[in-house]
Protein backbone atom coordinates (compact mmCIF):
# COMPACT_ATOMS: atom_id res chain seq x y z
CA UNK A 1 -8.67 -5.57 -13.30
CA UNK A 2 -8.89 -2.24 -12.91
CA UNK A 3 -6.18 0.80 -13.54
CA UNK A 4 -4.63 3.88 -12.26
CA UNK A 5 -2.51 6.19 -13.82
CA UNK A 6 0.18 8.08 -11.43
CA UNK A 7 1.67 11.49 -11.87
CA UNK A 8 4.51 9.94 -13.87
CA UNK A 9 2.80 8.00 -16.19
CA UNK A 10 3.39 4.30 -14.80
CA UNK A 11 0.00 2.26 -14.67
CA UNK A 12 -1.18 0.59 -11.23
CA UNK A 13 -3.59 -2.24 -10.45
CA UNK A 14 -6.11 -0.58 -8.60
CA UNK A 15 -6.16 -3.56 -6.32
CA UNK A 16 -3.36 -5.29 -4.84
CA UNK A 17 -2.76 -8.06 -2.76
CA UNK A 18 -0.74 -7.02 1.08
CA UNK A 19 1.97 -8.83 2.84
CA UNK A 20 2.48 -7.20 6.40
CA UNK A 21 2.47 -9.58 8.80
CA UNK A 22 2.69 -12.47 6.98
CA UNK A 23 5.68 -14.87 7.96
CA UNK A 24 8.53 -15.58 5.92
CA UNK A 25 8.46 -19.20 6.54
CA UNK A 26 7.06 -19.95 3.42
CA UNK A 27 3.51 -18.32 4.25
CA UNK A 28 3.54 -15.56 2.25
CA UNK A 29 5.42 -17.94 -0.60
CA UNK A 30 2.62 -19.44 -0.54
CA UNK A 31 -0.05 -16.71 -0.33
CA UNK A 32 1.20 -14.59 -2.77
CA UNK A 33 1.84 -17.69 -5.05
CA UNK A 34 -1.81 -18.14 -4.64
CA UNK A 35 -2.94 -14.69 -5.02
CA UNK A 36 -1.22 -14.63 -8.32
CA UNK A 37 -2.62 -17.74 -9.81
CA UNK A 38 -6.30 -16.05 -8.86
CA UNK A 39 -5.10 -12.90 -10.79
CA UNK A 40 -3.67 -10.66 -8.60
CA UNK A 41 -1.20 -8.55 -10.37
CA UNK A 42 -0.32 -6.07 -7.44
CA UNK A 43 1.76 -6.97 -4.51
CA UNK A 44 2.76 -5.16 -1.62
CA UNK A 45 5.65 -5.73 0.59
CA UNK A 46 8.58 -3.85 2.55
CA UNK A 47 11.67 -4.16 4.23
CA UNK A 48 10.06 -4.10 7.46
CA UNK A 49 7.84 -6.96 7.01
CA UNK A 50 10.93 -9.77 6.62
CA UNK A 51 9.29 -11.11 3.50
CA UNK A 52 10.57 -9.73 0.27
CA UNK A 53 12.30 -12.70 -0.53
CA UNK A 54 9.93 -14.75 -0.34
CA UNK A 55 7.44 -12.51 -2.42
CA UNK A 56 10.42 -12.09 -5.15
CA UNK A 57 10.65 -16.05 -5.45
CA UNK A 58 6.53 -16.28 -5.75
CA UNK A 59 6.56 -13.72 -8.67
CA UNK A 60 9.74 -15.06 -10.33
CA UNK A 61 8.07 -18.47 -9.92
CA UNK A 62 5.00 -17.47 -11.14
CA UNK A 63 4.99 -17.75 -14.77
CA UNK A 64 3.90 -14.71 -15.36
CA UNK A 65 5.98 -12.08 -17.12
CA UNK A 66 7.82 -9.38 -15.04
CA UNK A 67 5.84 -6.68 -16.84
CA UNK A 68 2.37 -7.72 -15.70
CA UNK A 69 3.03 -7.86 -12.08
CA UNK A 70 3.22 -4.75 -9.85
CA UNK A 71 5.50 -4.78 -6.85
CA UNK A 72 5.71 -2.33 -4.23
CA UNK A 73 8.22 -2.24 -1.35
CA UNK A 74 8.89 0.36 1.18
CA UNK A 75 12.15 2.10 3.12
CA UNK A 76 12.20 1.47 6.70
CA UNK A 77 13.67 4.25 9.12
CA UNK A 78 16.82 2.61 9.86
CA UNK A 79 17.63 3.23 5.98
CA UNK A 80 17.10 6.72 5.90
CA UNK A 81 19.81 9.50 4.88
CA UNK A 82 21.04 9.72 1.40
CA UNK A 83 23.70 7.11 2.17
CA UNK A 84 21.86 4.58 3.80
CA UNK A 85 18.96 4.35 1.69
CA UNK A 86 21.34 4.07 -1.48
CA UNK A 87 22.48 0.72 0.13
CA UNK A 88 18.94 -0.36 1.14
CA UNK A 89 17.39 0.17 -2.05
CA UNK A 90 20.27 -1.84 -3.38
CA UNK A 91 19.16 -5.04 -0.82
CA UNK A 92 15.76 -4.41 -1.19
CA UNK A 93 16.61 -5.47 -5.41
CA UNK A 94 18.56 -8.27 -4.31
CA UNK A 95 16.09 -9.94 -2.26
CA UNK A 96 13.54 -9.35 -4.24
CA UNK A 97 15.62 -10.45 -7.39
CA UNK A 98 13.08 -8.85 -9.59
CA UNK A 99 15.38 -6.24 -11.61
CA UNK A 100 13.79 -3.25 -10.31
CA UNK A 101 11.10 -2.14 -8.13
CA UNK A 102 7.48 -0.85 -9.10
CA UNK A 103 7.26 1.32 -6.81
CA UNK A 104 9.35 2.41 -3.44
CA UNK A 105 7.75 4.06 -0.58
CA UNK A 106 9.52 5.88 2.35
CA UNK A 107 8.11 3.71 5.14
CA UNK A 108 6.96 6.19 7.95
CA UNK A 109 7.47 10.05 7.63
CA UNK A 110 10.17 10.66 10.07
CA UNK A 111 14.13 11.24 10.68
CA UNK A 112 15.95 12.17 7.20
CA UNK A 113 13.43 11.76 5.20
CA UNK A 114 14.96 14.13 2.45
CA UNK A 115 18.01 12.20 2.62
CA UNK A 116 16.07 8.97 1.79
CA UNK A 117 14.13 10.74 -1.26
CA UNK A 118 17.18 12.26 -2.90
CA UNK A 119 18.76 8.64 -3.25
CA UNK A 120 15.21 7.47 -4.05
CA UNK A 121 15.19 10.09 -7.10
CA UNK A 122 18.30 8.81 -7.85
CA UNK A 123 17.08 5.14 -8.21
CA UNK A 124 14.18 6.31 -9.93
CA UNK A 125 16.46 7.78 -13.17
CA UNK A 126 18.49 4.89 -13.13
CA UNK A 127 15.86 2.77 -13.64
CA UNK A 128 15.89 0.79 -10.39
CA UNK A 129 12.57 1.84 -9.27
CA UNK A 130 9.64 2.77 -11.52
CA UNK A 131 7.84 5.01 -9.25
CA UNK A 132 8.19 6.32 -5.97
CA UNK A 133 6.06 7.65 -2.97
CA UNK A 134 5.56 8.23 0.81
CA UNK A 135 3.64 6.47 3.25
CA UNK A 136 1.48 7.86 6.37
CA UNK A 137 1.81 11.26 5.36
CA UNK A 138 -0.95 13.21 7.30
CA UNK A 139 -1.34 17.12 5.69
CA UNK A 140 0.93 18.27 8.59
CA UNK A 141 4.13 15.88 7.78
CA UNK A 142 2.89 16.40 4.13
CA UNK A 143 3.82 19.72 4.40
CA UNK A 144 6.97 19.39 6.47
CA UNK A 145 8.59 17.92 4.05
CA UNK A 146 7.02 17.01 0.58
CA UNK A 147 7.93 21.12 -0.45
CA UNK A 148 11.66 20.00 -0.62
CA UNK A 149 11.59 17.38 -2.44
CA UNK A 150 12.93 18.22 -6.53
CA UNK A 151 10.39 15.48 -7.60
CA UNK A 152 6.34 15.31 -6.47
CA UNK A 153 5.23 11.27 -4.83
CA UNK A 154 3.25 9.19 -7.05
CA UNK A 155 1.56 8.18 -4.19
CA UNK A 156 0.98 8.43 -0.12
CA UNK A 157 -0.38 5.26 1.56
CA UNK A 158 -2.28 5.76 4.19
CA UNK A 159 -4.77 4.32 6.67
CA UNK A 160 -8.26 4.09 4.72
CA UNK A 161 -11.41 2.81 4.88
CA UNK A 162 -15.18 4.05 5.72
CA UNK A 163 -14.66 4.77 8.74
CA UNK A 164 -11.65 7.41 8.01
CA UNK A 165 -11.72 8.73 4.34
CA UNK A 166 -8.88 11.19 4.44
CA UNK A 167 -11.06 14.35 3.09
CA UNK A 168 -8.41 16.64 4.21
CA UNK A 169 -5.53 15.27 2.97
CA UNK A 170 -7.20 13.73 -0.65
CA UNK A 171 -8.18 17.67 -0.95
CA UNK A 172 -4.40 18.64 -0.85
CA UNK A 173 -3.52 15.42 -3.13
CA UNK A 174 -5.41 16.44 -5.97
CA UNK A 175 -3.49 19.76 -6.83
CA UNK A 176 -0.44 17.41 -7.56
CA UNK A 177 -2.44 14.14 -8.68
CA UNK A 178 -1.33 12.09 -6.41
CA UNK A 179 -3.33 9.18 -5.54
CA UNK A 180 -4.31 7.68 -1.96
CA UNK A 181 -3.28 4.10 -1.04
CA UNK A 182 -4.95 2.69 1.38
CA UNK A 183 -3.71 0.29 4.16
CA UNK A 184 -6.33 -1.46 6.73
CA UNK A 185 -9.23 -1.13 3.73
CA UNK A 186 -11.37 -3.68 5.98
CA UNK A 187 -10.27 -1.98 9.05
CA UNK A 188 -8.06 -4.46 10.26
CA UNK A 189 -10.98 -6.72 9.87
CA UNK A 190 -12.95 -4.55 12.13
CA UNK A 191 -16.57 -6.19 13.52
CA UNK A 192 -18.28 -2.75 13.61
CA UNK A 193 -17.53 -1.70 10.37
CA UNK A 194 -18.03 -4.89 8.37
CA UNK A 195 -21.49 -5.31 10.21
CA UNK A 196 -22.49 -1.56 9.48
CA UNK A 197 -26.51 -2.29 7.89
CA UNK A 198 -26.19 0.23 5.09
CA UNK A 199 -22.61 -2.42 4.06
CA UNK A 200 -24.50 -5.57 4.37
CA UNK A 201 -27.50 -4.24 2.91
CA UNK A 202 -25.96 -3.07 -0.42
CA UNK A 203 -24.17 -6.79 0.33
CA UNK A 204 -26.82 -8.47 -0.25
CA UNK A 205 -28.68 -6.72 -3.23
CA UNK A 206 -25.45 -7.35 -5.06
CA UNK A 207 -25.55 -11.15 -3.54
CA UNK A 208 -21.41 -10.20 -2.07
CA UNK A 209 -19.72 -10.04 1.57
CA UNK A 210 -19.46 -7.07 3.47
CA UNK A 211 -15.58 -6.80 2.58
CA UNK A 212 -16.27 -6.77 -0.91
CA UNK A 213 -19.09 -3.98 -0.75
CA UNK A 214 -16.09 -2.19 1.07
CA UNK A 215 -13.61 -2.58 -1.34
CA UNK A 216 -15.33 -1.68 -4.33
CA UNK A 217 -16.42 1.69 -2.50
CA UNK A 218 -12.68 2.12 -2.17
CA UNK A 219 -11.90 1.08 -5.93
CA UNK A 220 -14.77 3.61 -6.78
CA UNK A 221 -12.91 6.14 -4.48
CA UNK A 222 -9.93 6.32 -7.18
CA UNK A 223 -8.15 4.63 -4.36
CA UNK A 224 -5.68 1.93 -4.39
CA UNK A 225 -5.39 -0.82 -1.68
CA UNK A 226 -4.45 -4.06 -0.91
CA UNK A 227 -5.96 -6.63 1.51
CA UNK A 228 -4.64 -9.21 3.07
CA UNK A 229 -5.19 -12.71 4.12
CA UNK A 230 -3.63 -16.16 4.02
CA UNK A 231 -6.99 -17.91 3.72
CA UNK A 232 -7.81 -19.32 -0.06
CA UNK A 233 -11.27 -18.50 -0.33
CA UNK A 234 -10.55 -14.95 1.29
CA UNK A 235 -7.79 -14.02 -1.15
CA UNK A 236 -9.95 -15.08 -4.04
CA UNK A 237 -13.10 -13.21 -2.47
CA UNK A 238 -10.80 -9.67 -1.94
CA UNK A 239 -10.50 -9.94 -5.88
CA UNK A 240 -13.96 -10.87 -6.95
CA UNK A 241 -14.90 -7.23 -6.83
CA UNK A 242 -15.07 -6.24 -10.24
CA UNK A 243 -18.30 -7.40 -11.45
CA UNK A 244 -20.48 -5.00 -9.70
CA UNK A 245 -20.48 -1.02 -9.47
CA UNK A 246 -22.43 0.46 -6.66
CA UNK A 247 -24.36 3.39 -7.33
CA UNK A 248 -23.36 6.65 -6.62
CA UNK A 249 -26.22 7.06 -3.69
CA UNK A 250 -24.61 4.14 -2.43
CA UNK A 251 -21.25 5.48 -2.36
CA UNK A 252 -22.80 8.55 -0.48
CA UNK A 253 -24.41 6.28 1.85
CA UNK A 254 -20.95 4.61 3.13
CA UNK A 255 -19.31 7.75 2.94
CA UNK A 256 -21.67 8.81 5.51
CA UNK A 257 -19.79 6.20 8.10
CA UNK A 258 -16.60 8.42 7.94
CA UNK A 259 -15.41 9.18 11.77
CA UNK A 260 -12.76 12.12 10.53
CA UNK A 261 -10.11 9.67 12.63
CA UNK A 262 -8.15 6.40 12.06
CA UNK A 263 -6.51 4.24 14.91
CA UNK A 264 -2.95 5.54 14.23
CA UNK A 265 -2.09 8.95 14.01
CA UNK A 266 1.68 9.43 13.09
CA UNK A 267 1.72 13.36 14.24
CA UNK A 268 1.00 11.34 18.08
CA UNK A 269 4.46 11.96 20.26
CA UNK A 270 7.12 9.42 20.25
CA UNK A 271 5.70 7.56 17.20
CA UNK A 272 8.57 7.61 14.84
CA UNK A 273 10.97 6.69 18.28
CA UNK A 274 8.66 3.93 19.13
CA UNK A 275 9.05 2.56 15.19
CA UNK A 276 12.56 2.43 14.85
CA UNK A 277 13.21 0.31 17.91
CA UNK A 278 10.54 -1.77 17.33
CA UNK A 279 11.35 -3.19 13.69
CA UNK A 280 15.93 -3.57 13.26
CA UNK A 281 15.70 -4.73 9.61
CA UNK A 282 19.60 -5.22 10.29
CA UNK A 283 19.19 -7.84 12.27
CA UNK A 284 20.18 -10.59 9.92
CA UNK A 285 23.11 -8.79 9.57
CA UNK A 286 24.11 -9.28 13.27
């Protein structure tokens, strides 16, 4: 495995394993319980994805001391304000039952966000959550709101893959060394992109898939990300990336593929309304 160092010192796999839209019906038990046996020692989770609980049982099942595993969850909307997301971060460590949190992400970049950071900061010193960061943060919301926070993220995760590198905004993440994440790596297992010819060529002179030519161009990026899948031999393919380094004409060659443009765009109107009403991560509470 591979590491990154953030902005405030704490050490990240550079790959991870996802959880969104996996089930909590005892698929994503099982998948991360997987993952982790493979060697995974990254997960990624959130409030809005349902499953916490189940990923906090796989890791304190595991075996494997806390230490060595990396989790990430993420504030959802309904949580934000200083308030609210004191007493979310507070269920988010309960269902996890890990002890604390690896690293804590506001969710989507709308509402009271500085609210939600000041309590974050808060958790932070107490020790409740090792790092914390932002999440689809284009340059525009960047700047909207990242000036008033008192402490810099570790990290903004973001839609990534060839097909939309991020120039702009991994221009205006270096000054403060803060590192990409990358959701949708594979592009949501887009045809087009894991069929481009200059991918499955460089696929098959290092005898791999097209989704693992893909994810060690992001690796080489100095980008973090996180696949997912529930499928056995997928999970254990998604890691078996680190035997192989492409070459840096080969890096320019995939970074040719970059369209400028992902398939969400969070500055779109009525995105942050559309969110909140369609994930109520109080609903259990109903």
């Amino acid at each position: 495995m591979e590491y990154i160092l953030l902005n405030d010192g704490v050490k990240i796999p550079v790959l991870g394993f996802g959880t969104f839209q996996i089930p909590a019906d005892g698929s994503t038990y099982k998948a991360v319980s997987e993952a982790l046996t493979i060697g995974y020692r990254h997960i990624d989770t959130a409030v809005a994805y349902f499953n916490e609980e189940e990923v906090g049982r796989a890791v304190r099942d595991s075996g494997i001391p806390r230490d060595e595993i990396f989790v990430t969850s993420k504030l959802w909307l309904q949580d934000y304000g200083y308030e609210n997301a004191k007493k979310a971060i507070e269920k988010s460590l309960r269902k996890l039952g890990l002890g604390y949190i690896d690293l804590y992400l506001v969710h989507q970049p709308y509402d009271d966000v500085i609210g939600a950071w000041k309590a974050m900061e808060e958790a932070k010193k107490e020790g409740k959550i090792r790092s914390i960061g932002v999440s689809n943060m284009t340059p525009k919301i960047w700047n909207n709101f990242v000036p008033h926070f008192e402490t810099k993220p570790s990290v903004n995760q973001v839609e990534f893959n060839p097909y939309f590198a991020q120039k702009d905004l991994r221009e205006l993440l270096k000054k403060d060394d803060v590192k990409l994440e990358a959701w949708a790596p594979l592009g949501q297992g887009n045809k087009e992109l894991l069929n481009e010819s200059v991918i499955l060529k460089i696929a098959e002179k290092y005898h791999k898939n097209a989704g693992q030519v893909i994810l060690r161009w992001i690796t080489q990026e100095g980008v973090i990300t996180f696949p997912r899948s529930v499928k056995p031999e997928r999970i254990k393919s998604n890691f078996d990336i680190f035997d192989f380094r492409l070459t840096e004409e080969e890096m320019n060659e995939i970074r040719k593929l970059d369209k400028g443009h992902g398939t969400h765009n969070p500055e779109a109107p009525g995105v942050g309304e559309y969110l909140i009403k369609a994930f109520d991560v109080h609903a259990d509470e109903k």
